[in-house]
C-alpha atoms as a PDB file:
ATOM      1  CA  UNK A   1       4.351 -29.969 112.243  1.00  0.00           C
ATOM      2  CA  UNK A   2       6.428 -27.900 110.339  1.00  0.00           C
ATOM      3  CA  UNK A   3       8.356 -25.697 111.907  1.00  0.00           C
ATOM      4  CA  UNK A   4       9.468 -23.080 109.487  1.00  0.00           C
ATOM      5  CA  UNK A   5       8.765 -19.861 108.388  1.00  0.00           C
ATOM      6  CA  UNK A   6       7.202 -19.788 104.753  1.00  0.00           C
ATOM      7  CA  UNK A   7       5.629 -16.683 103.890  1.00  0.00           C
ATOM      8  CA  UNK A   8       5.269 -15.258 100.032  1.00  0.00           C
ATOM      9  CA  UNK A   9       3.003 -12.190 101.286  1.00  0.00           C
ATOM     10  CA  UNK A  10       4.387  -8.785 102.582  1.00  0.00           C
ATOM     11  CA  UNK A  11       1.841  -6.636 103.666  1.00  0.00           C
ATOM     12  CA  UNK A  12       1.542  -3.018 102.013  1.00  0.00           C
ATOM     13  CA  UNK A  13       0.791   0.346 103.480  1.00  0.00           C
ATOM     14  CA  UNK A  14      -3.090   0.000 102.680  1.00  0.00           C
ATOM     15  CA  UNK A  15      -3.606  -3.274 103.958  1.00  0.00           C
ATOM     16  CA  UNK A  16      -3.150  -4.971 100.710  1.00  0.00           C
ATOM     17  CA  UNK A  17      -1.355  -8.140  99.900  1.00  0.00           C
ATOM     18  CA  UNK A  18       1.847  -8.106  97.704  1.00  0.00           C
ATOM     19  CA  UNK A  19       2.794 -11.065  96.366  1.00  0.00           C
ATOM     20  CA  UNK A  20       6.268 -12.077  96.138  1.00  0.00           C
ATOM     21  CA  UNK A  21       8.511 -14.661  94.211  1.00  0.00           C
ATOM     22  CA  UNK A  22      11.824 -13.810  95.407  1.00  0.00           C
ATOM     23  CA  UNK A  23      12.665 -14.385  99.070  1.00  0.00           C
ATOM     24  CA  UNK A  24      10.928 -11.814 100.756  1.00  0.00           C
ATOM     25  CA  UNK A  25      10.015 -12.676 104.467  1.00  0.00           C
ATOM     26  CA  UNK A  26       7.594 -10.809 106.540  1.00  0.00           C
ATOM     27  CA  UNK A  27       9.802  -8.181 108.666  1.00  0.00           C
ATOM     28  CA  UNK A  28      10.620 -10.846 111.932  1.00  0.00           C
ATOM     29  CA  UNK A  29      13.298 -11.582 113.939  1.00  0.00           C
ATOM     30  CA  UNK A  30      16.156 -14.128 113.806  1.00  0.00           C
ATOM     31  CA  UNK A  31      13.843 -17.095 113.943  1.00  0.00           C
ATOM     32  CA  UNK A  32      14.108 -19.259 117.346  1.00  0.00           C
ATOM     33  CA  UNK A  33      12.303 -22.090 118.286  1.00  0.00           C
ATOM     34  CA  UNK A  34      12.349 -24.170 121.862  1.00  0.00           C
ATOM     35  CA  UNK A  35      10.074 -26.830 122.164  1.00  0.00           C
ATOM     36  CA  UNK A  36      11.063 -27.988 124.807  1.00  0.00           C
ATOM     37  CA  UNK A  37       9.487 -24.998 127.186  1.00  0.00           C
ATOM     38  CA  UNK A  38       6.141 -24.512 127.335  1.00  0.00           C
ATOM     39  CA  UNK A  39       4.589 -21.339 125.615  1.00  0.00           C
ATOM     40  CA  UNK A  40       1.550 -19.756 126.693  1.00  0.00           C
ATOM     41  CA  UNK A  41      -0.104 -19.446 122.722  1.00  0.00           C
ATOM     42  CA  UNK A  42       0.484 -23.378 122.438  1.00  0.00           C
ATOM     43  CA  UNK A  43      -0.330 -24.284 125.524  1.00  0.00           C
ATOM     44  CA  UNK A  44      -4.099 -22.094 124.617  1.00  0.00           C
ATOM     45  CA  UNK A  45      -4.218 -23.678 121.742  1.00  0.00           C
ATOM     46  CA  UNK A  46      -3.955 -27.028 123.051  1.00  0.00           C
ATOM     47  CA  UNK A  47      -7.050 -26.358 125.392  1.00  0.00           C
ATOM     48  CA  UNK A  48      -9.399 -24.721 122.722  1.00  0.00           C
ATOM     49  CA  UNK A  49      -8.186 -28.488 120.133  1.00  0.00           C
ATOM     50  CA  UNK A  50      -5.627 -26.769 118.150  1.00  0.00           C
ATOM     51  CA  UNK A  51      -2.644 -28.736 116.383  1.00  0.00           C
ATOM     52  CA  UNK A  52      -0.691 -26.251 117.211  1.00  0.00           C
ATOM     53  CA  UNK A  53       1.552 -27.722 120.216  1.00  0.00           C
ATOM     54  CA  UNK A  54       4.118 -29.586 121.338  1.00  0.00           C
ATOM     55  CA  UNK A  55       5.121 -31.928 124.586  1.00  0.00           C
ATOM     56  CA  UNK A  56       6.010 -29.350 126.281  1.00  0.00           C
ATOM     57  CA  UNK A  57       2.601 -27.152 125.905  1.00  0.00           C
ATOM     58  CA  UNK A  58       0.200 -30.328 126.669  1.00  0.00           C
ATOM     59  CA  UNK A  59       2.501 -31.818 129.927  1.00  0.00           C
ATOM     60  CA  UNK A  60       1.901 -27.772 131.124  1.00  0.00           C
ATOM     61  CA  UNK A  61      -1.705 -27.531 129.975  1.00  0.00           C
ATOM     62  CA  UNK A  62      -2.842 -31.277 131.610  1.00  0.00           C
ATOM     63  CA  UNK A  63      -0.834 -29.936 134.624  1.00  0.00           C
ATOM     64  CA  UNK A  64      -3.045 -27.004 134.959  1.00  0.00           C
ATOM     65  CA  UNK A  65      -6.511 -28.844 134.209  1.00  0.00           C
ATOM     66  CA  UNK A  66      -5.525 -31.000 136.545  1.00  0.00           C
ATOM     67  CA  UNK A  67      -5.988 -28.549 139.399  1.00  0.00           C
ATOM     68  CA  UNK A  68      -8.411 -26.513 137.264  1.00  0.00           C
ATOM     69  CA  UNK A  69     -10.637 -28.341 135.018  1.00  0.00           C
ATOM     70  CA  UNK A  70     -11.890 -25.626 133.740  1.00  0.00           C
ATOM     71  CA  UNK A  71      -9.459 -24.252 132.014  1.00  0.00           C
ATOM     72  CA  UNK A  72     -10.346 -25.154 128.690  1.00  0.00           C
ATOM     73  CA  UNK A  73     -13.813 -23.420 129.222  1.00  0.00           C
ATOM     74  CA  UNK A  74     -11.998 -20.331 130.418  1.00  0.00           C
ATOM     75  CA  UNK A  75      -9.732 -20.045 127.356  1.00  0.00           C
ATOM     76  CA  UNK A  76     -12.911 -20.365 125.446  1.00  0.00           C
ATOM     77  CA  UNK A  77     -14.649 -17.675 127.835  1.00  0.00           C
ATOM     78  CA  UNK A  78     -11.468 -15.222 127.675  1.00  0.00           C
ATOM     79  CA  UNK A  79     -11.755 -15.321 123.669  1.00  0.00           C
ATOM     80  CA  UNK A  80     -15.339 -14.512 123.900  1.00  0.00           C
ATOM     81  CA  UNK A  81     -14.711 -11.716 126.023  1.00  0.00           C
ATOM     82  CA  UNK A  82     -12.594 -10.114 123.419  1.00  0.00           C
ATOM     83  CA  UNK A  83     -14.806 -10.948 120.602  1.00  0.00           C
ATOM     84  CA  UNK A  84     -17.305  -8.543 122.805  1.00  0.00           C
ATOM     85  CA  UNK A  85     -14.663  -5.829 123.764  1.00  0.00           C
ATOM     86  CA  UNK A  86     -13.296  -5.638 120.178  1.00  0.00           C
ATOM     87  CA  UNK A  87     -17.316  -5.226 119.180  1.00  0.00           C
ATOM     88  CA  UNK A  88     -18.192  -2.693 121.987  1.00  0.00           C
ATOM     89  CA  UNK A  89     -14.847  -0.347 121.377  1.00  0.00           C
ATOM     90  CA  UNK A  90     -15.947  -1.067 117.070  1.00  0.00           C
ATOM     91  CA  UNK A  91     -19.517  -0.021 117.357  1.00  0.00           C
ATOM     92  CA  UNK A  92     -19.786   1.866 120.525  1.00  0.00           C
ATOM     93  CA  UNK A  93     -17.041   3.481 121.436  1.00  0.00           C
ATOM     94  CA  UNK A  94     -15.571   4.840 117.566  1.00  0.00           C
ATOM     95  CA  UNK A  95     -12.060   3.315 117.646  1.00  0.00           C
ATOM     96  CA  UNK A  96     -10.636   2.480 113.961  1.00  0.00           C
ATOM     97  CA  UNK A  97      -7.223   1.184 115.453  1.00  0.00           C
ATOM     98  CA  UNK A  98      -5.878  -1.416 117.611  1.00  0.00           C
ATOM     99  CA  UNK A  99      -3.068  -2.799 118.750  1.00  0.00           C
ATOM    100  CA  UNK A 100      -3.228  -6.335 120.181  1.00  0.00           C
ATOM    101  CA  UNK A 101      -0.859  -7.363 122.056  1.00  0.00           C
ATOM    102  CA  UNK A 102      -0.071 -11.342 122.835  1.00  0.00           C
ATOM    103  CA  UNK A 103      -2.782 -12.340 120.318  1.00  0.00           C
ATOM    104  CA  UNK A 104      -1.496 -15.869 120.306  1.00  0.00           C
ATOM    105  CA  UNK A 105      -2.227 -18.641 117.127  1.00  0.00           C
ATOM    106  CA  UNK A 106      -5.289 -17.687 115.231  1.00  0.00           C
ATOM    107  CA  UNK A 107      -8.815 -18.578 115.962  1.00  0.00           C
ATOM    108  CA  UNK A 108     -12.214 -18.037 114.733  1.00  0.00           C
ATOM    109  CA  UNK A 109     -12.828 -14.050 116.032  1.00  0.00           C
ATOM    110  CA  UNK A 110      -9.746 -12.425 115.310  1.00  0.00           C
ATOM    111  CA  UNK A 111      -9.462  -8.591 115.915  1.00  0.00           C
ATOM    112  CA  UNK A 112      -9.190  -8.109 112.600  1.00  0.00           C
ATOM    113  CA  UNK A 113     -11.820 -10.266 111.415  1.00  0.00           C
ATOM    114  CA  UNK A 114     -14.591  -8.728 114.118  1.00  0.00           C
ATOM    115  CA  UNK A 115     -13.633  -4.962 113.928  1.00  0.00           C
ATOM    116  CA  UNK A 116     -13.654  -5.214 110.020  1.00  0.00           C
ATOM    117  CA  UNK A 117     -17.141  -6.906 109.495  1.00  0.00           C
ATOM    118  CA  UNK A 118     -18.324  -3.306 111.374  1.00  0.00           C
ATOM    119  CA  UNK A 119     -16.014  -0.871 110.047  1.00  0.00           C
ATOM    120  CA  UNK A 120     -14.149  -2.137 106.792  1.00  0.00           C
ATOM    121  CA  UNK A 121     -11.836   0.293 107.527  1.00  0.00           C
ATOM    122  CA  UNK A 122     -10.124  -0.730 110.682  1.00  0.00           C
ATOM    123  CA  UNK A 123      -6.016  -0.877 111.349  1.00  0.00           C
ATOM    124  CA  UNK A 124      -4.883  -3.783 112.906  1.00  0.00           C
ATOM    125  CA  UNK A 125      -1.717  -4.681 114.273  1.00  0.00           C
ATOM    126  CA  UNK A 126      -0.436  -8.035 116.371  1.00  0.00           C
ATOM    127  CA  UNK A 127       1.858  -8.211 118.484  1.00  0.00           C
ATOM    128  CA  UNK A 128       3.447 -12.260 119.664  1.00  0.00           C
ATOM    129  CA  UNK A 129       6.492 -13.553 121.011  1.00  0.00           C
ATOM    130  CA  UNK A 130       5.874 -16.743 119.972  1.00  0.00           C
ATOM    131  CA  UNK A 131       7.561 -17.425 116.612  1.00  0.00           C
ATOM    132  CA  UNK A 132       4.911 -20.411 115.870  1.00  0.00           C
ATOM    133  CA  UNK A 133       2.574 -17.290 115.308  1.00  0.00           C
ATOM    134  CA  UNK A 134       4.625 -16.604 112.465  1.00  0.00           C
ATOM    135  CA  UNK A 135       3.431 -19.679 110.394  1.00  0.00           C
ATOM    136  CA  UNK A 136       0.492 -18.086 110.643  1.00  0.00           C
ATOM    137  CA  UNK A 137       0.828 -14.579 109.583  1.00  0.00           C
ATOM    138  CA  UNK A 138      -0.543 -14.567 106.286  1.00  0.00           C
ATOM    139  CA  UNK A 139      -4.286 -15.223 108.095  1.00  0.00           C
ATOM    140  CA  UNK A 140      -3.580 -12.464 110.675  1.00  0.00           C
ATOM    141  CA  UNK A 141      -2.770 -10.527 107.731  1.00  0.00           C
ATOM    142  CA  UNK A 142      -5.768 -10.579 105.738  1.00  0.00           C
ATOM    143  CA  UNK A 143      -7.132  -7.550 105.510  1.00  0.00           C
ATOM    144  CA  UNK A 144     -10.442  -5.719 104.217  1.00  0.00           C
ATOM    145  CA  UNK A 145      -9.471  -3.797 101.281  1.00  0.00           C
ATOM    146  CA  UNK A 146     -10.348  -0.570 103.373  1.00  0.00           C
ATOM    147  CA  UNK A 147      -8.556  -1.646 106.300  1.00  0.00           C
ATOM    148  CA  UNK A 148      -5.004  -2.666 107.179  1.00  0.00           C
ATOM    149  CA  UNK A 149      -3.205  -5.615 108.882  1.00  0.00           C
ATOM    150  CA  UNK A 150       0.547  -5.897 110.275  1.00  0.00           C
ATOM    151  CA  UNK A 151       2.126  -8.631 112.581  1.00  0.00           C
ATOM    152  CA  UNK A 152       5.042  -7.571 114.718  1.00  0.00           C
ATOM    153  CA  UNK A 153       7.291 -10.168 116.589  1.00  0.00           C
ATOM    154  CA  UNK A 154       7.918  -8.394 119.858  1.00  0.00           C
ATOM    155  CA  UNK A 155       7.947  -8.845 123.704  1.00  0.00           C
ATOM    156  CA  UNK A 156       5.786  -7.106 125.911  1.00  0.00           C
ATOM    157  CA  UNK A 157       9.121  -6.816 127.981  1.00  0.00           C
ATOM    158  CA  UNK A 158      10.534  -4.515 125.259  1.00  0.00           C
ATOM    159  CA  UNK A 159       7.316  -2.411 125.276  1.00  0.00           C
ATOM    160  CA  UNK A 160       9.646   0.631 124.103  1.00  0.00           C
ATOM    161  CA  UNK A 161      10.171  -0.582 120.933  1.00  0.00           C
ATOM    162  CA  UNK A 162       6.853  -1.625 120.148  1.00  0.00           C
ATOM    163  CA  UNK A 163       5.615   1.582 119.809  1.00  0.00           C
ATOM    164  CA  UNK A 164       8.976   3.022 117.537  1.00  0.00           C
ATOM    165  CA  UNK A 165       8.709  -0.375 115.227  1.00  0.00           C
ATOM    166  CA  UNK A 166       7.514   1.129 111.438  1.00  0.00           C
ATOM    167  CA  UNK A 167       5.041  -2.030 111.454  1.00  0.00           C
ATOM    168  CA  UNK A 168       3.223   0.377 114.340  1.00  0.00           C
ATOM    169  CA  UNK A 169       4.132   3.377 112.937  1.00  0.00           C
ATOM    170  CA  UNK A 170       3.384   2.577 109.630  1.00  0.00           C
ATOM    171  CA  UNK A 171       0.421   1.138 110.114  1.00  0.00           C
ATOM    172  CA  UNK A 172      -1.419   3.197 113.335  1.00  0.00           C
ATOM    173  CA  UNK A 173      -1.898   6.573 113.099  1.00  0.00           C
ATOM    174  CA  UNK A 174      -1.039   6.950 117.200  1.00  0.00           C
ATOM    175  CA  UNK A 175      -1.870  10.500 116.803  1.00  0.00           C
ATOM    176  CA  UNK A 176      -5.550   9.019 116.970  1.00  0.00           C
ATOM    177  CA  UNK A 177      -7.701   6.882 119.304  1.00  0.00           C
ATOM    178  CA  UNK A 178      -5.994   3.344 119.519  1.00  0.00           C
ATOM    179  CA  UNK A 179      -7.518   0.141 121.489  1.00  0.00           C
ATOM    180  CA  UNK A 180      -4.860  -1.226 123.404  1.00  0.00           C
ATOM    181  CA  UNK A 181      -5.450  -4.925 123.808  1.00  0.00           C
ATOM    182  CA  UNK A 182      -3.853  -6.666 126.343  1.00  0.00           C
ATOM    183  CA  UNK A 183      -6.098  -9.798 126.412  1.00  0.00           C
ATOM    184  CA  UNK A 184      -4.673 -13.231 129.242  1.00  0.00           C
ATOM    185  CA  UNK A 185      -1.535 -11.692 128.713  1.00  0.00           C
ATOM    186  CA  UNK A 186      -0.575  -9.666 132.276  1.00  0.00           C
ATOM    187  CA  UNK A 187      -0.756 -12.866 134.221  1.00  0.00           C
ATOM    188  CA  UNK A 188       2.111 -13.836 132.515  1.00  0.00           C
ATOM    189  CA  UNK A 189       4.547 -11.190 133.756  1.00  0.00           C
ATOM    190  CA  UNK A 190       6.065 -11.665 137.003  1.00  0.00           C
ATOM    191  CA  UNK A 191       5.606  -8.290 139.655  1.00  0.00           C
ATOM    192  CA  UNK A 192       9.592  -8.472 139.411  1.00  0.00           C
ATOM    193  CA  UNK A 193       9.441  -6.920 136.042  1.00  0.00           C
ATOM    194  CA  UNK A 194       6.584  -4.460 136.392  1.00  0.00           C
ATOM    195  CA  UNK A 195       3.847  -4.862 134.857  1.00  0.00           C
ATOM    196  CA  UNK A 196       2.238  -1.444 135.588  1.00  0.00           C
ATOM    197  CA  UNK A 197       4.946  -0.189 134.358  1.00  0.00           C
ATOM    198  CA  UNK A 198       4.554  -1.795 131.042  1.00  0.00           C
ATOM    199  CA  UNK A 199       0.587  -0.573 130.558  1.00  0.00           C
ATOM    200  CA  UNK A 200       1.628   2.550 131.604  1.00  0.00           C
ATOM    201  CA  UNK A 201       4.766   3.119 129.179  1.00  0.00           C
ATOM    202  CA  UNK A 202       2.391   2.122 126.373  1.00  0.00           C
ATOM    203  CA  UNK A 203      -0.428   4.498 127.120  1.00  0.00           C
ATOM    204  CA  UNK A 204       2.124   7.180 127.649  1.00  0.00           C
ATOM    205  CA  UNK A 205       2.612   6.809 123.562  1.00  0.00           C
ATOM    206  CA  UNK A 206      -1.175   6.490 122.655  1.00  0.00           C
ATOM    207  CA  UNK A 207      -3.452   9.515 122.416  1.00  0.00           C
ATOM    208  CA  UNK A 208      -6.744  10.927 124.842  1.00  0.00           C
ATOM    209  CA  UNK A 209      -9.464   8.822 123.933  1.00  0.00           C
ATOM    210  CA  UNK A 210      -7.472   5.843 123.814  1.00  0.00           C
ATOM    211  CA  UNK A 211      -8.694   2.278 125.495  1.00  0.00           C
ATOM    212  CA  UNK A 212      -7.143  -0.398 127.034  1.00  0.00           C
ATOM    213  CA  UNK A 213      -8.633  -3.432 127.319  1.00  0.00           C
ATOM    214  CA  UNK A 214      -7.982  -6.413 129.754  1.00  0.00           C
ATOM    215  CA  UNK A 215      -8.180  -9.595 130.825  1.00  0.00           C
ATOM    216  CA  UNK A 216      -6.444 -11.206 133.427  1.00  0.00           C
ATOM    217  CA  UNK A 217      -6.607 -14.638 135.872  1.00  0.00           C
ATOM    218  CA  UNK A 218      -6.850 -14.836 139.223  1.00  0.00           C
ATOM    219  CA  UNK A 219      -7.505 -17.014 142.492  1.00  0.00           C
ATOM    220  CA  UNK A 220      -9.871 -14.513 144.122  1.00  0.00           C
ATOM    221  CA  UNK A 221     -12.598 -17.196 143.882  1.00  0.00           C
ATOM    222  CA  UNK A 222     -10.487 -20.252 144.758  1.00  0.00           C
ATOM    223  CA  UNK A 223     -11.201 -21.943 147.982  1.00  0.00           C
ATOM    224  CA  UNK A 224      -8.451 -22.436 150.279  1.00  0.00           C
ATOM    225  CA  UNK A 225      -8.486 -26.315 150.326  1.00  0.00           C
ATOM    226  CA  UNK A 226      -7.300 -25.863 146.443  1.00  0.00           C
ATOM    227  CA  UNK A 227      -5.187 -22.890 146.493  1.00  0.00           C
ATOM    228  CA  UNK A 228      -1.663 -25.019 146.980  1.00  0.00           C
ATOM    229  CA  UNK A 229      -2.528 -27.367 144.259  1.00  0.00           C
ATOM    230  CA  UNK A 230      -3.704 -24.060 141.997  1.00  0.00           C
ATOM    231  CA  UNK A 231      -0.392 -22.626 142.852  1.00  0.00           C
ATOM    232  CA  UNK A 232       1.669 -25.042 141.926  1.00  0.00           C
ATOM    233  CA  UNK A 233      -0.283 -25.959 138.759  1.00  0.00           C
ATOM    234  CA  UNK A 234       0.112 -21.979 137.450  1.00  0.00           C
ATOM    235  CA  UNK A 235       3.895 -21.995 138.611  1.00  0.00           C
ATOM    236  CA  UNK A 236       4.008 -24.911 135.994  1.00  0.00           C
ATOM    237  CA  UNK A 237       2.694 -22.493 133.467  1.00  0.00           C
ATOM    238  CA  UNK A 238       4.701 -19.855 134.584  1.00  0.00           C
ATOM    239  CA  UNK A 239       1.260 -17.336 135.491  1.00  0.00           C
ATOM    240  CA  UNK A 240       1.318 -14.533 137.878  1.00  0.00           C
ATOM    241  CA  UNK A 241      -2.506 -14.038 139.016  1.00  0.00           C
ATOM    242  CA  UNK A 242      -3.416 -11.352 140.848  1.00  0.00           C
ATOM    243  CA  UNK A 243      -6.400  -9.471 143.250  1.00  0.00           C
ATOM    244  CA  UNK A 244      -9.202  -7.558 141.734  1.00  0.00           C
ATOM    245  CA  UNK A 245      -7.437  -4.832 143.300  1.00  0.00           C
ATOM    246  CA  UNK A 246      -4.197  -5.601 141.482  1.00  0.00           C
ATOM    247  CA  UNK A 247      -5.962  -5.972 138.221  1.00  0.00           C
ATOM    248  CA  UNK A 248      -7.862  -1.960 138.620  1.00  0.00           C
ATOM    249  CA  UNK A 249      -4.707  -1.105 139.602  1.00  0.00           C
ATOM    250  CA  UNK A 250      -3.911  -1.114 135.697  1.00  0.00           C
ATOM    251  CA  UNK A 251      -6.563   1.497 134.841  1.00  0.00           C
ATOM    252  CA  UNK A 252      -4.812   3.836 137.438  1.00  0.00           C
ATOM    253  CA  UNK A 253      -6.055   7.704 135.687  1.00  0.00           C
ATOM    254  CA  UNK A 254      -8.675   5.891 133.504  1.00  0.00           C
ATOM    255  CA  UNK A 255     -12.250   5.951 132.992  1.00  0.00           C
ATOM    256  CA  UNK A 256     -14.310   2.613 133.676  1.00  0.00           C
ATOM    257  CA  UNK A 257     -16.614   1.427 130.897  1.00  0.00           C
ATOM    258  CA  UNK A 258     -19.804   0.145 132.599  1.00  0.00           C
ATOM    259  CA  UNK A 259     -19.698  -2.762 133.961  1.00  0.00           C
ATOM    260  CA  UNK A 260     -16.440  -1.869 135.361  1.00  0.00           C
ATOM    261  CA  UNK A 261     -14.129  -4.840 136.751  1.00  0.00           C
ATOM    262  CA  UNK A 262     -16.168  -7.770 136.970  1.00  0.00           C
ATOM    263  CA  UNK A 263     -15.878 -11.440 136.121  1.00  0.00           C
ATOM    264  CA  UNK A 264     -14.406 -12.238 132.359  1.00  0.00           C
ATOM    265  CA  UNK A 265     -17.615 -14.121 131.947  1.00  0.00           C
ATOM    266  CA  UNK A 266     -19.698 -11.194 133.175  1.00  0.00           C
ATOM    267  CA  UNK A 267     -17.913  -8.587 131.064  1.00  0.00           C
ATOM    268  CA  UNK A 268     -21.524  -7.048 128.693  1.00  0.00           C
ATOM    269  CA  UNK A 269     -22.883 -10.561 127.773  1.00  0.00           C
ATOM    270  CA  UNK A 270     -25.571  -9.750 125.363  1.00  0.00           C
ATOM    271  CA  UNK A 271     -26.154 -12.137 123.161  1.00  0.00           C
ATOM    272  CA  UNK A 272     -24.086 -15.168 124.907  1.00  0.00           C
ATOM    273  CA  UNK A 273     -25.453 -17.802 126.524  1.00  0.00           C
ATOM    274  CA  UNK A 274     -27.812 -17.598 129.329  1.00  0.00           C
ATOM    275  CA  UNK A 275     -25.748 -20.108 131.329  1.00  0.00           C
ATOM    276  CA  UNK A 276     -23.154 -18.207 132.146  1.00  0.00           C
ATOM    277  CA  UNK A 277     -19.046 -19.664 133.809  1.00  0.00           C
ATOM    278  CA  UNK A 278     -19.061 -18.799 137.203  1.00  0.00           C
ATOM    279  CA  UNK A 279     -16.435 -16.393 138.572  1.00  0.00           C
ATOM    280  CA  UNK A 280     -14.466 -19.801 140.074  1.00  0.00           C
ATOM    281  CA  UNK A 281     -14.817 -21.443 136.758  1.00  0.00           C
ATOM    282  CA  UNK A 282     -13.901 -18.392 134.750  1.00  0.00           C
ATOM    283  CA  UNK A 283     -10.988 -17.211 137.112  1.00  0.00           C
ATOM    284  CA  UNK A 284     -10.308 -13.795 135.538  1.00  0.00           C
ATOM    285  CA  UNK A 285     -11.062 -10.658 135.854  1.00  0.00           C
ATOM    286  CA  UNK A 286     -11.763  -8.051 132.495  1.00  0.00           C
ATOM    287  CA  UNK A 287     -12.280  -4.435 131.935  1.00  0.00           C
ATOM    288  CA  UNK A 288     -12.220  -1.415 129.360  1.00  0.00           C
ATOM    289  CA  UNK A 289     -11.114   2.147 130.193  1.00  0.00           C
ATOM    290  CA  UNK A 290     -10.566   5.050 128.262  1.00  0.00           C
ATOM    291  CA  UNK A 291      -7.256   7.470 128.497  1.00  0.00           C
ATOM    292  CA  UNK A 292      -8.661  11.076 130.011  1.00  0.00           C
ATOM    293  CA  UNK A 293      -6.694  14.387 129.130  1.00  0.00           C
ATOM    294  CA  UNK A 294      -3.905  14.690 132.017  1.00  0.00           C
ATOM    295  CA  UNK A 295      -4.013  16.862 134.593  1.00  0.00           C
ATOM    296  CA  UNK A 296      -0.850  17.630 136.079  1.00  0.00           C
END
């Protein structure tokens, strides 16, 4: 695999593509690579046949089918579930903007891709800490000719300067409704650093009318004889699930969308298959809400 960062495309103010023959990079920072440590965009990769991967990211993902076999439907059930939410907040709910954060190696069903083919004019920006993503930026880039695309390298950790960075600013208007993504991407931070916290800061910076979308594992379903073999596999893969309970907690001052916290694979599935992942075999937990005016 190649392992370098090769980009002749910048992205303009309008979404368009400027092509470049000097050495312009997309905006990114010093570029670091460990193989050696699993990352979570590999490692989904991996499960949904990627090529994108190393050691590292198949020893973690075999250790986690291993005590959950179906992990590699669930990957394929989470992306589903944002294909819908990125369709319901498109064509339902109005939203032109969205920023998606921890959007991984592209696959079929980008944000992008689905909130375009409703409304052409949709702003899209992506937010990874992986800098494999990178390789890919030119397809996360490409944009309707209406809309606009942007690719920040940034860690949830540092939500602060997400919302400052001029590929946000320049790109979102945040005085407007923005869909704040935050697809199997929670479960990776640890309660240590706050993850409430995190949501919160973020929607602090986005407007009323606002959404935030998640999804987000959990053992609620798993039966006790396999919870110490689940725990150890998600140590491996460094995941923090939590409760139903924990998971509402993050929509703390928001409004539900109907059906409200259910089951990822449960989450409005017009038009999916009948046979549906049970909650065990989907093992996460997904809602929508939208940001109300404050009242204190």
């Amino acid at each position: 695999m190649n392992d370098t960062v090769d980009s002749d495309t910048r992205p303009s103010s309008h979404g368009e593509h400027v092509s470049t023959d000097d050495d312009a990079q997309l905006p990114v920072k010093p570029y670091r690579l460990d193989t050696t440590v699993a990352h979570p965009a590999r490692r989904y990769n991996y499960w949904i046949g990627g090529k994108d991967h190393f050691a590292a990211d198949r020893e973690s993902g075999e250790a986690i089918l291993a005590a959950f076999p179906a992990a590699r439907a669930a990957a394929l059930e989470n992306r589903a579930f944002l294909r819908r939410a990125v369709t319901y907040l498109t064509a339902e709910a109005g939203v032109r903007q969205f920023l998606d954060i921890g959007t991984g190696i592209p696959a079929p069903d980008n944000t992008h891709e689905v909130a375009q083919a409703i409304a052409p004019e949709s702003r899209v920006v992506y937010v990874d800490n992986d800098p494999i993503v990178l390789t890919h930026a030119r397809a996360l880039l490409s944009s309707s000719p209406q809309g606009a695309t942007a690719y920040l390298e940034e860690d949830l950790h540092d939500f602060p300067k997400i919302l400052e960075h001029p590929e946000v600013t320049g790109t979102l208007d945040l005085t407007q409704p923005v869909a704040l993504l935050l697809v199997a991407v929670l479960h990776f931070v640890h309660d240590e650093d706050d993850p409430y916290e995190m949501v919160a800061g973020l929607l602090d910076g986005l407007p009323v009318g606002s959404y935030l979308a998640v999804s987000h594992a959990t053992t609620d379903h798993t039966p006790p004889r396999v919870q110490a073999k689940v725990r150890a596999a998600i140590k491996h893969g460094k995941m923090y699930p939590r409760t139903r309970g924990g998971i509402t907690r993050f929509f703390d001052g928001l409004t539900l969308v109907e059906p409200g916290v259910v089951s990822v694979a449960d989450w409005r599935p017009d038009g999916e298959p009948e046979q549906r992942l049970s909650p065990l075999d989907a093992s996460a937990w997904a809602a929508i809400g939208r940001l109300n005016p404050r009242t204190d």
